[in-house]
Protein backbone atom coordinates (compact mmCIF):
# COMPACT_ATOMS: atom_id res chain seq x y z
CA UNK A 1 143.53 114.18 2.16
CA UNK A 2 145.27 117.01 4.11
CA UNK A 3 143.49 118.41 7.30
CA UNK A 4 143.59 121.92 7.65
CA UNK A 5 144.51 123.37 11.22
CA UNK A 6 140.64 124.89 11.70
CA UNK A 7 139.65 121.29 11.34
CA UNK A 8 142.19 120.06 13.90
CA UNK A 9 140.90 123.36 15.98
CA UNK A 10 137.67 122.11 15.65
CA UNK A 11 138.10 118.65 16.52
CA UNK A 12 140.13 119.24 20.01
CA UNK A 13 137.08 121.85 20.94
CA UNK A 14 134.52 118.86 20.60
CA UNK A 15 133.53 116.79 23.16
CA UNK A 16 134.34 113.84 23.69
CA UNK A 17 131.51 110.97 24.39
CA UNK A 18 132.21 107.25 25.14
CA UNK A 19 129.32 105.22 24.55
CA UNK A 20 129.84 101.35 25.95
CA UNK A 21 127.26 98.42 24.73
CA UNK A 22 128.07 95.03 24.98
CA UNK A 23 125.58 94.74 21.87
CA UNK A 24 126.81 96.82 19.10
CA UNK A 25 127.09 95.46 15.57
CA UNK A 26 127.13 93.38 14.35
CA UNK A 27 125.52 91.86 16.94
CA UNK A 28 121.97 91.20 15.89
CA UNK A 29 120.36 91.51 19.68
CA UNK A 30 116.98 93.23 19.67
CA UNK A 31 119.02 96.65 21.54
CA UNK A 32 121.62 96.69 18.82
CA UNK A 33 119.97 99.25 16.88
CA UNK A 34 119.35 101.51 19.85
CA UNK A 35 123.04 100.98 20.47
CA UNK A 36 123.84 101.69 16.60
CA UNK A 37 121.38 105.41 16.59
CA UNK A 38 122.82 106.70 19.62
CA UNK A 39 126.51 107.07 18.74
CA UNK A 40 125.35 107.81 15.09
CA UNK A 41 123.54 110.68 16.58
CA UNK A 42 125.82 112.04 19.25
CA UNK A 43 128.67 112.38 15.50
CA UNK A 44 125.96 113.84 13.52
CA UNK A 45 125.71 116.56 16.62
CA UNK A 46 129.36 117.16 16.62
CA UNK A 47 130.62 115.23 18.93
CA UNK A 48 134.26 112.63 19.05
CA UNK A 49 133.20 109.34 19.53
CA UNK A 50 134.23 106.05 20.94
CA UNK A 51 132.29 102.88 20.97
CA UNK A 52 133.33 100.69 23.57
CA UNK A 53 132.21 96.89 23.06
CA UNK A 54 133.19 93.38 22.29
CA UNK A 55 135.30 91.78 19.52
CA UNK A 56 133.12 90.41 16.43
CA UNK A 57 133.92 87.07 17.25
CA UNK A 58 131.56 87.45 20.53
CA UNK A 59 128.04 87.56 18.12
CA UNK A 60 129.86 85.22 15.00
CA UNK A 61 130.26 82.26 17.69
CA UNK A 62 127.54 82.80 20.42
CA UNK A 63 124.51 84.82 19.48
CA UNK A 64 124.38 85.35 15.38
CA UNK A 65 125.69 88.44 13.56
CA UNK A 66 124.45 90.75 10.95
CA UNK A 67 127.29 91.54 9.29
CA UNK A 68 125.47 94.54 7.09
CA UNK A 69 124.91 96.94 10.26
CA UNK A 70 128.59 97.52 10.39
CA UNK A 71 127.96 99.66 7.19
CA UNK A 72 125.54 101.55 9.09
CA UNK A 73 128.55 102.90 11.65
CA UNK A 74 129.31 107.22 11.55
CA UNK A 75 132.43 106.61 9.61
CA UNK A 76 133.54 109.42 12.51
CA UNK A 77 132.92 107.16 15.49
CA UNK A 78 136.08 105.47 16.28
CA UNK A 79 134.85 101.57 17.43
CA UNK A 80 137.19 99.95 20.37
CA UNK A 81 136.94 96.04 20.40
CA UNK A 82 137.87 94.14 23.66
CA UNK A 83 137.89 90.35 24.12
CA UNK A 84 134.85 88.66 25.48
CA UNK A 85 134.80 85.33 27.16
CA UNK A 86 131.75 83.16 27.56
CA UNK A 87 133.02 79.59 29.03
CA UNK A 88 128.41 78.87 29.13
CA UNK A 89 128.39 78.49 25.77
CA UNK A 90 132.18 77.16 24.67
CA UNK A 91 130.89 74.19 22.70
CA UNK A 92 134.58 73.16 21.82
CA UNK A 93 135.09 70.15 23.87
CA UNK A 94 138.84 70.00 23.83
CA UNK A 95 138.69 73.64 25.55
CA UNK A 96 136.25 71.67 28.73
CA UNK A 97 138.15 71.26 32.09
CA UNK A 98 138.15 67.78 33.61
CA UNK A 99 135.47 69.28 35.93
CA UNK A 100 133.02 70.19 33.33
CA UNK A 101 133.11 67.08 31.36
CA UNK A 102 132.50 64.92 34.90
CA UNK A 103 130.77 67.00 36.58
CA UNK A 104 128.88 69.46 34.87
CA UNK A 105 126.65 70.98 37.97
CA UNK A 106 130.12 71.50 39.89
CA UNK A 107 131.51 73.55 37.01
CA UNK A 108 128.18 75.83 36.99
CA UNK A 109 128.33 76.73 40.24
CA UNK A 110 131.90 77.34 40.57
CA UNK A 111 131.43 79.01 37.22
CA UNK A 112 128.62 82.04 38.89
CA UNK A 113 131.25 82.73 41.61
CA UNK A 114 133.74 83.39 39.52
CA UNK A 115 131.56 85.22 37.34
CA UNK A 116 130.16 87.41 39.98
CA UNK A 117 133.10 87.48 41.50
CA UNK A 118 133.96 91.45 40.29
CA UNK A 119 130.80 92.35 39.40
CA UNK A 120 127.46 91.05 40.18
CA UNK A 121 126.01 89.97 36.54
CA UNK A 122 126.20 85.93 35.69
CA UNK A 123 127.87 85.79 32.44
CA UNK A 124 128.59 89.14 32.36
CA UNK A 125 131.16 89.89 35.36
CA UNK A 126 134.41 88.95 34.61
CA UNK A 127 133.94 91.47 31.95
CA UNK A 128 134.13 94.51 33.98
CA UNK A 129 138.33 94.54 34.48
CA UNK A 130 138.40 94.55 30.59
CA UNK A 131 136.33 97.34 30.33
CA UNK A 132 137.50 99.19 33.32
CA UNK A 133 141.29 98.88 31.65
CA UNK A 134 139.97 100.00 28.61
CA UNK A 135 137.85 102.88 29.65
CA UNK A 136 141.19 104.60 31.49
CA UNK A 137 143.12 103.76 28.16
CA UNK A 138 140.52 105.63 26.16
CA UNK A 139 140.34 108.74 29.18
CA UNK A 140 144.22 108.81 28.48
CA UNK A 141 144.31 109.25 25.27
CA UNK A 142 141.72 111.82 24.35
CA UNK A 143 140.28 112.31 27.48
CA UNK A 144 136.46 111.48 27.95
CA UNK A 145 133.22 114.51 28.30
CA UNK A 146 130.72 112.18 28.93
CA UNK A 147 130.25 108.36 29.20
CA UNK A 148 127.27 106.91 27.89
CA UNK A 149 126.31 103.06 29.23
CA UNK A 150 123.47 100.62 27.29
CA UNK A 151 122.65 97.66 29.46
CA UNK A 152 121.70 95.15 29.38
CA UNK A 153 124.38 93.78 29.79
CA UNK A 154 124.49 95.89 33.28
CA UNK A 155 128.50 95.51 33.38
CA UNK A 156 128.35 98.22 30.55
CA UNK A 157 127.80 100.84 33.43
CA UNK A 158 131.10 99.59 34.71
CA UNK A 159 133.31 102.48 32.29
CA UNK A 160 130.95 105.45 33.48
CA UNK A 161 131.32 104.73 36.96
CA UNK A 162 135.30 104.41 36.89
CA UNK A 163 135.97 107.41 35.12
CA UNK A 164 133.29 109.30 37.43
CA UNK A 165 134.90 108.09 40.70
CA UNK A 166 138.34 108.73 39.49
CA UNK A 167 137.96 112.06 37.04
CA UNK A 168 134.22 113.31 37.59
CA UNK A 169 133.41 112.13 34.01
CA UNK A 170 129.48 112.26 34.08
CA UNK A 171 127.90 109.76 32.90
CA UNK A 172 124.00 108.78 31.39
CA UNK A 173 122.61 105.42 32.46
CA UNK A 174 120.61 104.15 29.29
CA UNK A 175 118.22 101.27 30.24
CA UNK A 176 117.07 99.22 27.83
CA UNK A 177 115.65 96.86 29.95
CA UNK A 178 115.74 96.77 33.65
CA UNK A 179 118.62 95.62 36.25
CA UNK A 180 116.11 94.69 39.64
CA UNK A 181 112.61 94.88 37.77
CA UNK A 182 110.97 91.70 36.21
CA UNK A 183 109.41 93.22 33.24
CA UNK A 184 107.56 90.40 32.46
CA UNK A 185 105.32 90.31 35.94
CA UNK A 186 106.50 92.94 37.93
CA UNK A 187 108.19 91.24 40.59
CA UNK A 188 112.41 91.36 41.58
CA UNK A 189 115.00 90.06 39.92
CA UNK A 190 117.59 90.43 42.53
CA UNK A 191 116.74 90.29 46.66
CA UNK A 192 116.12 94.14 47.93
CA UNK A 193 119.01 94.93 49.64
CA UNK A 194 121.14 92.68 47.64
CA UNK A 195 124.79 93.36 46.42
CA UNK A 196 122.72 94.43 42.83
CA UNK A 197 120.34 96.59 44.42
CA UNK A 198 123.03 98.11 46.31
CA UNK A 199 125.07 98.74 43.58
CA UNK A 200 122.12 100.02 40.94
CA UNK A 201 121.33 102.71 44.16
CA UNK A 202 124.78 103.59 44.15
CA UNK A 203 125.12 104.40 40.08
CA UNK A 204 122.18 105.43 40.25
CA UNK A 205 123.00 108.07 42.75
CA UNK A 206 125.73 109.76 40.98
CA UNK A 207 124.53 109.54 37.20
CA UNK A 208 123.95 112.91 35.66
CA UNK A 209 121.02 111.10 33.98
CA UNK A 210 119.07 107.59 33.54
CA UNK A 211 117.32 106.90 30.42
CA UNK A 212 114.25 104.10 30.38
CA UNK A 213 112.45 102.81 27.16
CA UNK A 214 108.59 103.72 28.64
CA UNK A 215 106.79 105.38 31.49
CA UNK A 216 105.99 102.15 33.25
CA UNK A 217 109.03 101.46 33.74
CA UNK A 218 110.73 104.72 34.45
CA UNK A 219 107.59 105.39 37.18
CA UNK A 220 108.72 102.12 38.87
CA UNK A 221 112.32 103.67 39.25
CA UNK A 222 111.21 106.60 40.38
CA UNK A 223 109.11 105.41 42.91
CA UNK A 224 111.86 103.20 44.30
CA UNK A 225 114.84 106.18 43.94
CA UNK A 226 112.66 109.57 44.51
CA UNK A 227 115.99 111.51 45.37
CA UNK A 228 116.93 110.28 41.39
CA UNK A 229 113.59 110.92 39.96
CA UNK A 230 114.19 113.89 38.63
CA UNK A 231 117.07 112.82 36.24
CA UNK A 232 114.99 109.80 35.00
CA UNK A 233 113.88 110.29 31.57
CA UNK A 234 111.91 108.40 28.87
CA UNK A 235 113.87 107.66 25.61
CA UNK A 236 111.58 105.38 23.89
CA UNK A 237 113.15 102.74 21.09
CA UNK A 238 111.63 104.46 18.09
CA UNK A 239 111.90 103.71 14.47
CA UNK A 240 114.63 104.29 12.13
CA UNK A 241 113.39 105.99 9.24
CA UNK A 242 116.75 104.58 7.29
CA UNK A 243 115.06 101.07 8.06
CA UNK A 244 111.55 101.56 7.83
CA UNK A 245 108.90 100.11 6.10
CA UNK A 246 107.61 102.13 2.27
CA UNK A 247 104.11 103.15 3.85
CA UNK A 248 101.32 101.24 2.34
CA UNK A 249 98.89 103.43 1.32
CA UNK A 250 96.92 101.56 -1.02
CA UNK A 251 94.84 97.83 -0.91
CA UNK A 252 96.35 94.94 -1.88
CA UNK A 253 95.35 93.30 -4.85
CA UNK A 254 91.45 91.37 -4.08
CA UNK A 255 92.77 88.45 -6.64
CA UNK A 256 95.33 87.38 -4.27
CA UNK A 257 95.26 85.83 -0.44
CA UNK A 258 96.12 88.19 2.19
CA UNK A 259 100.03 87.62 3.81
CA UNK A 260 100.46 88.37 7.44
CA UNK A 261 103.95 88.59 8.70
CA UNK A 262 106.32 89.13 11.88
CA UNK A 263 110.01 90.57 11.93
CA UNK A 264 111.97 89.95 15.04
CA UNK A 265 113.48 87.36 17.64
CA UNK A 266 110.57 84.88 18.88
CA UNK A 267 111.44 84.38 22.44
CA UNK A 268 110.39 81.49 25.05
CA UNK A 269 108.02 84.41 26.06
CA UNK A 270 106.46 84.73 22.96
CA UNK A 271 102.80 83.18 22.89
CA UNK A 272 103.83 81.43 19.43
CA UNK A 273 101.56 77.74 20.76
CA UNK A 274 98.56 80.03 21.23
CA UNK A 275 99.24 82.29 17.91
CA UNK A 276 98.98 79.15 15.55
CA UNK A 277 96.05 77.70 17.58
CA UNK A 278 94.31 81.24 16.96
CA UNK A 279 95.88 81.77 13.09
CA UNK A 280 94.26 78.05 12.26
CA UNK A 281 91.24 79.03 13.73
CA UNK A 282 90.93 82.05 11.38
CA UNK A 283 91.96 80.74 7.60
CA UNK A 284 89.35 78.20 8.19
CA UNK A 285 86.50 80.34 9.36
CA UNK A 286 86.60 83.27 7.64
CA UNK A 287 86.66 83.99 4.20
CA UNK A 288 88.68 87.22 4.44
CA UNK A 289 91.53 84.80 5.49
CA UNK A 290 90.80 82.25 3.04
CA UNK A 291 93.97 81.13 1.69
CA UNK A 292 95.79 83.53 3.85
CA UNK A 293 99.94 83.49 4.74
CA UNK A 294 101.53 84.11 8.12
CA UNK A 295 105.25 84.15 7.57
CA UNK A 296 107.56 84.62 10.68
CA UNK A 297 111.21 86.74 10.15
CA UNK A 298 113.64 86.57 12.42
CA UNK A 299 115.36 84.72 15.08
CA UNK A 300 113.56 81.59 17.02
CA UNK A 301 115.46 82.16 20.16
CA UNK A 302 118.60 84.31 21.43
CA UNK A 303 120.95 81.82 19.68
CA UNK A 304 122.36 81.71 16.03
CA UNK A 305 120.47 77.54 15.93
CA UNK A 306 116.84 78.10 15.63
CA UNK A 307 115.19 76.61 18.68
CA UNK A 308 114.01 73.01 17.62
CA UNK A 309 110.71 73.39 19.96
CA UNK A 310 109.60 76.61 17.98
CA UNK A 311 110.23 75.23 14.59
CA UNK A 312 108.12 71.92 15.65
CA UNK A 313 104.90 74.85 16.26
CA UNK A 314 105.67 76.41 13.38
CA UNK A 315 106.03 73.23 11.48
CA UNK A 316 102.99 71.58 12.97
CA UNK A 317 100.72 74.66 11.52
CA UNK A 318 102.77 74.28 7.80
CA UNK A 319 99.13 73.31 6.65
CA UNK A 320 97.24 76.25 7.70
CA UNK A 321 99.65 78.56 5.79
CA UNK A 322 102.47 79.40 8.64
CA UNK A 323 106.17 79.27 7.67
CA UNK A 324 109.46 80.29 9.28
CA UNK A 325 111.69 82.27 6.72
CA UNK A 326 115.01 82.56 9.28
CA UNK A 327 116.36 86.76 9.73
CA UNK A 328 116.82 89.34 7.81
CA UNK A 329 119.43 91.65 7.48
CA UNK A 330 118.87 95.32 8.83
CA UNK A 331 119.83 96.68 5.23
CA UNK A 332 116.71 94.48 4.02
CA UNK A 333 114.00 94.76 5.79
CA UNK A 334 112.16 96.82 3.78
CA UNK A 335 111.91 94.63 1.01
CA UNK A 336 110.24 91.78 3.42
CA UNK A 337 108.12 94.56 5.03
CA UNK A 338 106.65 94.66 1.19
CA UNK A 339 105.23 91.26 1.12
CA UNK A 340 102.83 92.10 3.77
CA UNK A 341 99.17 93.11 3.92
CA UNK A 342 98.91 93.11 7.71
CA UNK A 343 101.97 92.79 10.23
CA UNK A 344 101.52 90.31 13.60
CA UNK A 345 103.03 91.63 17.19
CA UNK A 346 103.61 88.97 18.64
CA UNK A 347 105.05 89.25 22.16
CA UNK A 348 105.59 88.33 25.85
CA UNK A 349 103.23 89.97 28.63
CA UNK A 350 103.98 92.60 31.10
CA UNK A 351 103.04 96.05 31.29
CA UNK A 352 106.89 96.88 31.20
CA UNK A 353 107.17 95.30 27.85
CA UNK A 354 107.79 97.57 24.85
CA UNK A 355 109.58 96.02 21.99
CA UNK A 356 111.05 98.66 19.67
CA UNK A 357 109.56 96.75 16.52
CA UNK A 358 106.12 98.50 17.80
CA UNK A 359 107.22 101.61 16.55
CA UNK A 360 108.96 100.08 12.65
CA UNK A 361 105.63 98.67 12.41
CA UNK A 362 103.16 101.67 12.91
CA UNK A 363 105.39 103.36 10.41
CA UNK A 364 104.24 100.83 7.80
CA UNK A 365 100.65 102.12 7.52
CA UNK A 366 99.23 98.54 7.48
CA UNK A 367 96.99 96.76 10.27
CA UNK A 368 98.74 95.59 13.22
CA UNK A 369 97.45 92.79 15.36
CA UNK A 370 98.85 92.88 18.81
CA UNK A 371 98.85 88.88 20.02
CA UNK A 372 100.06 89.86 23.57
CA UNK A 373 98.65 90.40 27.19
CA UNK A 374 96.27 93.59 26.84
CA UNK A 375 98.34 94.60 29.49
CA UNK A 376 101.45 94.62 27.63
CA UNK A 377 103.21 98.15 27.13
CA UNK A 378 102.59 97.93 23.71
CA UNK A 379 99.09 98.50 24.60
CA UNK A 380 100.09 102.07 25.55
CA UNK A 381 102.02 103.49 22.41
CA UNK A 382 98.96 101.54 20.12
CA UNK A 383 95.98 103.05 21.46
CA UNK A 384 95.75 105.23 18.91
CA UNK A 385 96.96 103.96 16.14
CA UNK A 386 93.75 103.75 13.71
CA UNK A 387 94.92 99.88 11.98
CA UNK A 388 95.80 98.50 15.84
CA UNK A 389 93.54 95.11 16.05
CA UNK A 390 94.49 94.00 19.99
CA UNK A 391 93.02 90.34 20.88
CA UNK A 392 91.09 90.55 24.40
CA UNK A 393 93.16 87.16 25.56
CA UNK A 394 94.79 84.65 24.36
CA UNK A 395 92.32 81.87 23.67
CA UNK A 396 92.21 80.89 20.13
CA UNK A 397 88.98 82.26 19.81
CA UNK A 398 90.01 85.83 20.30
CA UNK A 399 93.00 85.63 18.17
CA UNK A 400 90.89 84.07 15.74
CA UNK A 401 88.21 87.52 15.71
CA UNK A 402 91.38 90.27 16.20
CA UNK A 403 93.02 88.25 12.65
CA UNK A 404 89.56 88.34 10.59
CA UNK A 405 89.00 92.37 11.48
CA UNK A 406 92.78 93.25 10.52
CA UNK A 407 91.91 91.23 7.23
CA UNK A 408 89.10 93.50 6.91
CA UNK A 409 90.88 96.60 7.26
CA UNK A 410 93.79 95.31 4.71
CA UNK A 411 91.40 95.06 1.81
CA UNK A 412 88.85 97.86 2.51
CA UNK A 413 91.07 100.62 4.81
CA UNK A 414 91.22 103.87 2.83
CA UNK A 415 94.17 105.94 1.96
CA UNK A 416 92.93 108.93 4.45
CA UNK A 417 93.35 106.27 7.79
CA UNK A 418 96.65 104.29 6.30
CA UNK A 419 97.84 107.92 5.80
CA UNK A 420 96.52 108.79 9.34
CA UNK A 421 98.56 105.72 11.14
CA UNK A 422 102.19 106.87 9.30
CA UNK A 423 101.35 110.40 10.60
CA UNK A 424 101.22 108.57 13.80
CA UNK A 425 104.42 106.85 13.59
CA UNK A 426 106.71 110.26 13.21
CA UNK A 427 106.37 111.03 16.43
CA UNK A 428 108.05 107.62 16.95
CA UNK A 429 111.21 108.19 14.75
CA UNK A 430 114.18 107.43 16.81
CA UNK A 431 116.29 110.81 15.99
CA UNK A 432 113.11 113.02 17.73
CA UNK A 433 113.52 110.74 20.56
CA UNK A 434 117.20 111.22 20.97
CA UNK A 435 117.04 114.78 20.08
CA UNK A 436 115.85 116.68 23.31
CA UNK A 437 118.64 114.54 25.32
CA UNK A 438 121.53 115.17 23.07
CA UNK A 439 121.01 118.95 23.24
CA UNK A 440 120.82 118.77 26.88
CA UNK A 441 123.62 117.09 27.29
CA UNK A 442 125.42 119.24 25.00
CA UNK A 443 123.99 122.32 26.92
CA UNK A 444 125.47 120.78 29.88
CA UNK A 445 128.85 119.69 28.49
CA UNK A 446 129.41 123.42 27.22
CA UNK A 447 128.78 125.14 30.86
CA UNK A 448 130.90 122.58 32.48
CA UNK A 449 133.33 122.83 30.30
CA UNK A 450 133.48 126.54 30.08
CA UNK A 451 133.42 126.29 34.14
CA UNK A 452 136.75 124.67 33.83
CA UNK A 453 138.49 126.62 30.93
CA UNK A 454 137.61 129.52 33.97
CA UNK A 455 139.12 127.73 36.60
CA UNK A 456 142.12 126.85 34.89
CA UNK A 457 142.74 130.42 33.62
């Protein structure tokens, strides 16, 4: 195919975005499809870009992969793989030192230091020379606009903030989760004043912006970094439409039992015990239920085995109609989304806590029953979705009574309120959420760069 010179014109006019994440595909982490939508939408706006992440071997060997979101890639967006080492999880035993093999509590603590050693992020550290190296490889090349970090892993930062200090790169600071806040109850991860604080103020200080998932936890920044606050901005997870669910607009059939289901990774945080307590309760007390499925998708913990304790729970409740179907590809979902009646959220507490799967699920139209803390951030983006059936706690009892009026609503909501809860999910599509940023920035990126076309005439 020949390339005209307007198209080679074009494309040295463009700028020139590096977005970094640890977790792009196919990893199958819960941020990998935030980290998939952003680059996508930074090419479909124009832009050159380079994906900065680990080699496919990383998420084959350690965490799972799902091969299919590869396909999914901007053909445009160039993808640069660097090695990844993770000795934690090496389960070859001819690659164990002496050390490890004898004494196994030695080797972890010798381990963090030497993890931590160039950056302060267990696991994660040793990382940041790779990344560094590669960063000024890339900037020498093609040289970089803007740099665009996804943590966690927080040593994706690491690119934005060398080519900043060195060239003036700017750089955006994409959160999706937090670096010193524990989501889960509010508390610290790291000591105030720590090396991680100290570094977070100092990235912090010079990024042109910093993106958080929700309010709650963008107002926590704030508070903590007022001088910052008025670069911190809410990018919630949204939905892709690509991905989403066909909207359910109609009842299901009355001749058949209801099927409930979840789609995601089941963490320890998950209240999974207390969900089967509450789903037994409910198929044998109420009628509506009566026969009823529950049928979990996904991942039982971060790892590519299935945790053993959450297949015993899910296992023990076999009886009462609850099964464990192992994950889905991306490219699939839909089709699983289509054997439900009414879709379980099933997550950790926190008022931090937002899982992106909030927002695939209100596009579905069906009833959602949130099994989480009613404090939960979840909480927030539900309120008014007209199918949202929240429990009051987590006692069995209360699961029980939000599962019966969700089976309620599945065989007797209307079309008018199933159509009212997808109107309420486009708000939630991920390209309006990425939108208002990505002009911005391209606003920016065209004064500054028409700033220094000036000064260098």
């Amino acid at each position: 195919m020949s390339v005209s010179t307007t198209d080679i014109a074009e494309r040295e006019t463009r700028p020139h975005v590096l977005y970094v994440a640890w977790g792009f595909p196919p990893s199958r982490g819960g941020g990998v499809f935030r980290a998939l939508a952003t680059p996508n939408a930074f090419a479909e706006a124009g832009y050159d870009v380079t994906v900065l992440t680990a080699e496919r071997e990383t998420f084959e060997r350690y965490t799972g992969a799902d091969a299919s979101l590869e396909a999914e890639v901007h053909p445009e967006v160039e993808v640069v793989r660097i090695p990844f080492a993770w000795p934690a999880l090496e389960t070859d035993l001819r690659k164990w030192s002496a050390l490890r093999m004898f004494a196994p509590d030695r080797w972890r603590d010798r381990q963090l230091k030497i993890d931590v050693s160039t950056f302060p992020e267990a696991g994660y550290g040793p990382w940041s020379k790779q990344l560094e190296a590669a960063a000024l490889a890339i900037h020498a090349r093609k040289p970089v606009d803007l740099v665009v970090g996804t943590a966690n892993p927080n040593v994706d930062f690491v690119p934005g903030d060398v080519l900043n200090r060195r060239f003036g790169v700017p750089y955006v600071m994409d959160y999706r989760d937090s670096w010193m806040l524990n989501t889960f109850d509010g508390g610290f991860l790291h000591p105030e004043g720590g090396r991680v604080d100290r570094l977070e103020r100092e990235l912090l200080s010079r990024a042109h912006e910093v993106w958080f998932v929700n309010s709650p936890i963008r107002d926590w920044h704030a508070e903590r970094h007022p001088e910052v606050a008025d670069r911190m901005l809410v990018v919630a997870n949204g939905y892709d439409p690509q991905y989403a669910p066909d909207p359910r607009l109609e009842a299901p059939d009355p001749s058949r039992p209801l099927t409930f289901g979840y789609i995601g990774t089941i963490s320890r945080m998950v209240p999974l015990e207390e969900f089967g307590q509450g789903w037994a309760r409910a198929v044998a007390e109420h009628p509506a239920l009566a026969g009823a499925q529950a049928e979990l998708w996904g991942h039982l913990g971060y790892f590519s085995i299935p945790s053993a304790a959450m297949l015993r729970q899910v296992e023990h409740h076999a009886k009462d109609g609850m099964s464990y179907h192992g994950p889905v590809p991306k490219t699939d979902i839909a089709k699983v989304y289509d054997r439900f009646d009414g879709l379980l959220l099933l997550m950790g507490g926190g008022r931090y806590i937002t899982s992106g799967k909030v927002f695939e699920y209100c596009a579905s139209g069906l009833p959602v029953v949130s099994v989480h803390d009613p404090e939960n951030g979840a909480s927030e983006v539900l309120r008014d979705y007209p199918l949202w059936f929240p429990v009051t706690d987590l006692s069995p009892e209360a699961i029980s009574a939000a599962l019966r009026s969700a089976a309620e609503a599945a065989r007797h909501a209307d079309s008018r309120t199933r159509e009212a809860c997808v109107a309420f999910a486009e708000r939630y599509r991920r390209d309006r959420q990425l939108q208002p940023r990505i002009e911005a920035l391209t606003g920016f990126l065209g004064t500054s760069r028409e700033d220094t076309t000036e000064v260098g005439a």
